[in-house]
C-alpha atoms as a PDB file:
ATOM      1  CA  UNK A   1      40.384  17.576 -10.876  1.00  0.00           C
ATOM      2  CA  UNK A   2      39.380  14.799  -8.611  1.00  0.00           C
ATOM      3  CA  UNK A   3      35.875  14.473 -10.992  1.00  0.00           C
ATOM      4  CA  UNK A   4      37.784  14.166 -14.009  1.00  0.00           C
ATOM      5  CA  UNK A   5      40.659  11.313 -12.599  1.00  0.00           C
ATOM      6  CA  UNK A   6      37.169   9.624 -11.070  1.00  0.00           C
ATOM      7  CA  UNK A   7      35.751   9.426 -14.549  1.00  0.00           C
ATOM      8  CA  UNK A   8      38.443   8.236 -16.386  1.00  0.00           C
ATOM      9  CA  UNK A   9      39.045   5.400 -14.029  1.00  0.00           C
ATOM     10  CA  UNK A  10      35.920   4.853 -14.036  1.00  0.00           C
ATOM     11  CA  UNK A  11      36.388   4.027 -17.775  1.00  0.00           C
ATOM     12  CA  UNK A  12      38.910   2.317 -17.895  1.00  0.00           C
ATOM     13  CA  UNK A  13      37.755   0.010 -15.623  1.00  0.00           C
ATOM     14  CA  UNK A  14      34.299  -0.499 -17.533  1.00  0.00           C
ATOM     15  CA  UNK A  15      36.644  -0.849 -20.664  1.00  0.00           C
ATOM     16  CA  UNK A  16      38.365  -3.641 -18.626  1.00  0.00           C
ATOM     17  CA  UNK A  17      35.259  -5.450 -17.577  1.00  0.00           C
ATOM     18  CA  UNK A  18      34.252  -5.615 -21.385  1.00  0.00           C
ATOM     19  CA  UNK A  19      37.603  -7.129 -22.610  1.00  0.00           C
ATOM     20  CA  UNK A  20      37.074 -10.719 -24.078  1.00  0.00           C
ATOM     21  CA  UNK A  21      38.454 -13.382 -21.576  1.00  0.00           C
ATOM     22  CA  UNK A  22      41.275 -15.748 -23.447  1.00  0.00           C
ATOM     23  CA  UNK A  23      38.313 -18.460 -22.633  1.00  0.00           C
ATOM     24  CA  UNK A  24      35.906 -16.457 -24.967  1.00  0.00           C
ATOM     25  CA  UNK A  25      38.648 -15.653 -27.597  1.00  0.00           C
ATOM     26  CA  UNK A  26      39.271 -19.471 -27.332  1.00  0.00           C
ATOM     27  CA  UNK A  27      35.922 -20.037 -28.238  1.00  0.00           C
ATOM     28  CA  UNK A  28      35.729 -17.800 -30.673  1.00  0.00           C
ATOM     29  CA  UNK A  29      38.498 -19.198 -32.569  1.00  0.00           C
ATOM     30  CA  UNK A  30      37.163 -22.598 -32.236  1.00  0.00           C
ATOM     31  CA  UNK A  31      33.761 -22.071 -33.622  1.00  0.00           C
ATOM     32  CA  UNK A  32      35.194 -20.210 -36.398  1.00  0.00           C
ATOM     33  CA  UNK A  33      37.322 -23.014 -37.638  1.00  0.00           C
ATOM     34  CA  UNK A  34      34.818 -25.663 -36.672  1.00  0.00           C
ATOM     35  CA  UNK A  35      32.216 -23.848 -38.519  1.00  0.00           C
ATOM     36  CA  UNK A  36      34.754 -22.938 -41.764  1.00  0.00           C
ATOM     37  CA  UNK A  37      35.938 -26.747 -41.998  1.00  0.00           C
ATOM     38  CA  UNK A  38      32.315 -27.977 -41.553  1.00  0.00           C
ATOM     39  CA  UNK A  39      31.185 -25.059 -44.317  1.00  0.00           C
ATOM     40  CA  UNK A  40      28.488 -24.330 -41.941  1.00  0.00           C
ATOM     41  CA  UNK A  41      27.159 -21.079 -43.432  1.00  0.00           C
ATOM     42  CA  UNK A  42      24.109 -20.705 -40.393  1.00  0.00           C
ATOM     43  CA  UNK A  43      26.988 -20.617 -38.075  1.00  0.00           C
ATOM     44  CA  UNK A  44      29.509 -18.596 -39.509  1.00  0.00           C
ATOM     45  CA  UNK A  45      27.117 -15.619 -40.192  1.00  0.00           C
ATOM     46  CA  UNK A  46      26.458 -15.541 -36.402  1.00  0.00           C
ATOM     47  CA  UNK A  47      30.322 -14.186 -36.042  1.00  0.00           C
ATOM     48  CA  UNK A  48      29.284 -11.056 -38.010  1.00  0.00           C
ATOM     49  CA  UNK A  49      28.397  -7.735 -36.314  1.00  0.00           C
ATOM     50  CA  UNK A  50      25.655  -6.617 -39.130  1.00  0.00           C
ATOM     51  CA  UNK A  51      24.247  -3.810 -37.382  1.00  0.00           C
ATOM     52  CA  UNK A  52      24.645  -0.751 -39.739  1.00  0.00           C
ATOM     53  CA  UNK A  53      26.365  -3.416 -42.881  1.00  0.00           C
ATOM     54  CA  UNK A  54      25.939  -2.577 -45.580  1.00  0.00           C
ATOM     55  CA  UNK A  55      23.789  -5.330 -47.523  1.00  0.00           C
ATOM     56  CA  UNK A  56      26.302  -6.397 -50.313  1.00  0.00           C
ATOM     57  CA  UNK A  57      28.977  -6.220 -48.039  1.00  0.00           C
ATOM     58  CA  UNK A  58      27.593  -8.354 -46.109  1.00  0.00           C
ATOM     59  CA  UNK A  59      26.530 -11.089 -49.029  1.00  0.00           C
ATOM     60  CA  UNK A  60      30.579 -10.612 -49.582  1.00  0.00           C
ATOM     61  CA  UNK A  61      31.864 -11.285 -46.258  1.00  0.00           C
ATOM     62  CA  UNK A  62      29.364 -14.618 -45.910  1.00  0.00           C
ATOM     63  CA  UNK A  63      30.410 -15.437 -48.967  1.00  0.00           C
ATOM     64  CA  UNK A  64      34.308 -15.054 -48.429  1.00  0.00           C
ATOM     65  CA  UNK A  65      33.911 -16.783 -45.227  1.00  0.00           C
ATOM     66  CA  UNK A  66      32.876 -20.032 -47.068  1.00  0.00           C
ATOM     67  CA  UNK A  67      36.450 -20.407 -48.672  1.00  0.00           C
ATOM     68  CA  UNK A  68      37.635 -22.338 -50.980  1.00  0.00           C
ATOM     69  CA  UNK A  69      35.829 -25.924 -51.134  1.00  0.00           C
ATOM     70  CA  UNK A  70      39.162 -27.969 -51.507  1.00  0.00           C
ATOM     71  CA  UNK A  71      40.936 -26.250 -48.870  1.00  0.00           C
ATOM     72  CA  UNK A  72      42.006 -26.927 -45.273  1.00  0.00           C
ATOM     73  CA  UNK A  73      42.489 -24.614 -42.330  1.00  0.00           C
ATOM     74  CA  UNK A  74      46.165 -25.302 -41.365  1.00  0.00           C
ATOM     75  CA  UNK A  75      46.083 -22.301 -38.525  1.00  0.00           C
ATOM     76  CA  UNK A  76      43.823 -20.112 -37.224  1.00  0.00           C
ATOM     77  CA  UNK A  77      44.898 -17.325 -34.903  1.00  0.00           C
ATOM     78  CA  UNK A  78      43.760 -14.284 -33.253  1.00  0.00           C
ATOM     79  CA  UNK A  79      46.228 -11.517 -33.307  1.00  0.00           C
ATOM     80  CA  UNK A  80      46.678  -8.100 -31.371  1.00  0.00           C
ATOM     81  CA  UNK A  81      46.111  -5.401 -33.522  1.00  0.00           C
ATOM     82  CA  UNK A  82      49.478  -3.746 -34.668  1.00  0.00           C
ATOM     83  CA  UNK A  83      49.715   0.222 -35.086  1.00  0.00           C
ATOM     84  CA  UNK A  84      49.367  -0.102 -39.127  1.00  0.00           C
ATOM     85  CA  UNK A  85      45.972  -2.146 -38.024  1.00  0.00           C
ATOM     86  CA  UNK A  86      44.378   0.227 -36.344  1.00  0.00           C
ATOM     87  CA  UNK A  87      45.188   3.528 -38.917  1.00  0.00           C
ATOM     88  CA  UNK A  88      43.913   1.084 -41.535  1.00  0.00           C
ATOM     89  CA  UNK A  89      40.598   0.018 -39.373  1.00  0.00           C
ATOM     90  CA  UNK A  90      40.172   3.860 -39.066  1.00  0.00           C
ATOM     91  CA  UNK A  91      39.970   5.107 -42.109  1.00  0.00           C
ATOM     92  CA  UNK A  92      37.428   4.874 -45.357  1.00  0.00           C
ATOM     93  CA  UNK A  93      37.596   1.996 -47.975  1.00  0.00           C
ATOM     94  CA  UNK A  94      36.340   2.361 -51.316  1.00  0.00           C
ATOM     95  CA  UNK A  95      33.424  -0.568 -51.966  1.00  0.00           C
ATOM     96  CA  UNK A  96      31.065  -0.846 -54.544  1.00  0.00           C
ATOM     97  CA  UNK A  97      29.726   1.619 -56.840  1.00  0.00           C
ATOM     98  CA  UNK A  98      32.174   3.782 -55.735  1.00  0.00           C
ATOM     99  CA  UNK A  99      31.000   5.001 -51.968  1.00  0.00           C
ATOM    100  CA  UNK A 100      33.126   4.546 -48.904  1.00  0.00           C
ATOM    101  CA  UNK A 101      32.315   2.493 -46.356  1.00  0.00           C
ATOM    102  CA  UNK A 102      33.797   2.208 -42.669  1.00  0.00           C
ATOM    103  CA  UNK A 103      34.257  -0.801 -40.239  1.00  0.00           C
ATOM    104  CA  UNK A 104      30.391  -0.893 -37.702  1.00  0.00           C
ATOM    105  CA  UNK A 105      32.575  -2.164 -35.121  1.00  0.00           C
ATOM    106  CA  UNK A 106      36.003  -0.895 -33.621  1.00  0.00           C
ATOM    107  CA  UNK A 107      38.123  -4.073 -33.705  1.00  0.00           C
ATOM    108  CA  UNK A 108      40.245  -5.356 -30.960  1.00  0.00           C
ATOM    109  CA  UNK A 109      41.700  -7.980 -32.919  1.00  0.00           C
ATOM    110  CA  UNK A 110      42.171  -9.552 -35.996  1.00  0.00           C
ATOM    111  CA  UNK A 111      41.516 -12.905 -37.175  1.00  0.00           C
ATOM    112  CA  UNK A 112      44.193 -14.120 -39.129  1.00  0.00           C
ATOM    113  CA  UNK A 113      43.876 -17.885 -41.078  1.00  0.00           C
ATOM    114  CA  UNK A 114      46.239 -19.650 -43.388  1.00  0.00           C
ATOM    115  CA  UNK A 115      45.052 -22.090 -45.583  1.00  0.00           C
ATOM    116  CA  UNK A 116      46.428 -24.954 -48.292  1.00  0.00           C
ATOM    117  CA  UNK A 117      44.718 -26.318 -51.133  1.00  0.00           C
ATOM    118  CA  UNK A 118      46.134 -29.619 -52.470  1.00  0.00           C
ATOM    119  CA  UNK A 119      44.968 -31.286 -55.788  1.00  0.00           C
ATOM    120  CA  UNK A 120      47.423 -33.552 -58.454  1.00  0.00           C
ATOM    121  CA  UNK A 121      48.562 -30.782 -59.946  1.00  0.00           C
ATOM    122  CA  UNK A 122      50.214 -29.585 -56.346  1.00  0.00           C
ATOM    123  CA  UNK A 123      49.616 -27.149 -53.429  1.00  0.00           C
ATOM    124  CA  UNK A 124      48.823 -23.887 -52.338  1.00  0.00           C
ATOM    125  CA  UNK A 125      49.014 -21.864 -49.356  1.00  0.00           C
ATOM    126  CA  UNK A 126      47.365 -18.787 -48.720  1.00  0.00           C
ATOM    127  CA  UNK A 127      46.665 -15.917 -45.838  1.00  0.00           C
ATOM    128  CA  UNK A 128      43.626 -14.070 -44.808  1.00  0.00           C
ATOM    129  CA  UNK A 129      42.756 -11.547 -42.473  1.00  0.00           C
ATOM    130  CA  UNK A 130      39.997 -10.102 -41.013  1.00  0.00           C
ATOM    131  CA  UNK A 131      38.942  -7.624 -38.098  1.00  0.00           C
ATOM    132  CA  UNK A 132      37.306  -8.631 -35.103  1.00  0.00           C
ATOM    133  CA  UNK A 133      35.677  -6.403 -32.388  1.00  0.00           C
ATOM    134  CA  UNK A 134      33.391  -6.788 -29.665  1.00  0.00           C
ATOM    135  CA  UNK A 135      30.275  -6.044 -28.914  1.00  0.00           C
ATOM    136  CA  UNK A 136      27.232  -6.995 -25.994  1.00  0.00           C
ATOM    137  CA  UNK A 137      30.504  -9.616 -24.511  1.00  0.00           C
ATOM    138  CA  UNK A 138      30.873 -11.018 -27.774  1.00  0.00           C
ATOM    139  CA  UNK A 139      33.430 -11.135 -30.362  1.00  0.00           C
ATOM    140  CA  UNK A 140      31.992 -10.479 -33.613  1.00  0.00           C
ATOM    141  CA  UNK A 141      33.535  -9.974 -37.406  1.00  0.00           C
ATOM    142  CA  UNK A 142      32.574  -5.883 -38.544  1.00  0.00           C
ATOM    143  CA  UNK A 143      30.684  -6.009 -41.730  1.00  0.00           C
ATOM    144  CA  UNK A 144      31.362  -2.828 -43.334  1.00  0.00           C
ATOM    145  CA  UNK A 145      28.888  -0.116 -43.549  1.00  0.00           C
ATOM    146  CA  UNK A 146      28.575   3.032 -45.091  1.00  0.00           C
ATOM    147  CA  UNK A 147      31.203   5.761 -44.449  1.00  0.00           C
ATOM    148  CA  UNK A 148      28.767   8.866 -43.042  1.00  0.00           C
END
């Protein structure tokens, strides 16, 4: 009995250590908006976990990452995950061609950025999300990969 309690704090305290500082989340955050506003494509595709990604859905998520053109970040936040978050993070999505695919990374968080769009003929707002895990210290977006 005294092996197994061992090992488990043992875990949790190596989970622990590997838990993104608010400094690195900060950071993360930052370079993500920096990068979105500035439509810096090199940059943005270093957020992605690839390993595993499935090659058009990772064309898609670079490509979704660049936005709209005319719009403006007007928040960027990164959220815990919620219990709906993490049954949906779990589970197999339909993609392309009709085979599933399945998050690469577990997330930890999700990315959450609202956005306007003004022109003459008015404005817009709109809301996206996106997972975020971690992986070697980092926090990186999951690029989805095939289910197995």
């Amino acid at each position: 009995m005294k092996q197994f309690v061992t090992a488990i704090l043992i875990g949790l305290v190596s989970t622990a250590a590997f838990a993104a500082t608010p400094e690195q989340e900060k950071q993360f955050v930052d370079t993500y908006k920096k990068a979105a506003e500035a439509k810096d494509s090199k940059t943005l595709a270093t957020l992605l976990y690839t390993k595993g990604a499935d090659p058009q859905a990772l064309e898609f998520y670079k490509m979704m990452m660049m936005g709209d053109p005319n719009a403006k970040i007007s928040s960027i936040t990164l959220v815990p995950l919620t219990a709906d978050d993490k049954a949906k993070a779990g589970k197999a999505m339909p993609g392309p061609g009709g085979k599933n695919f399945v998050l690469t990374l577990a997330p930890v968080k999700k990315l959450v950025i609202k956005s306007e769009t003004k022109s003459k003929d008015g404005s817009s707002s709109s809301t996206s999300e996106v997972f975020v895990g971690e992986a070697d210290g980092k926090l990186l977006i999951p690029v989805p990969g095939p289910a197995k």
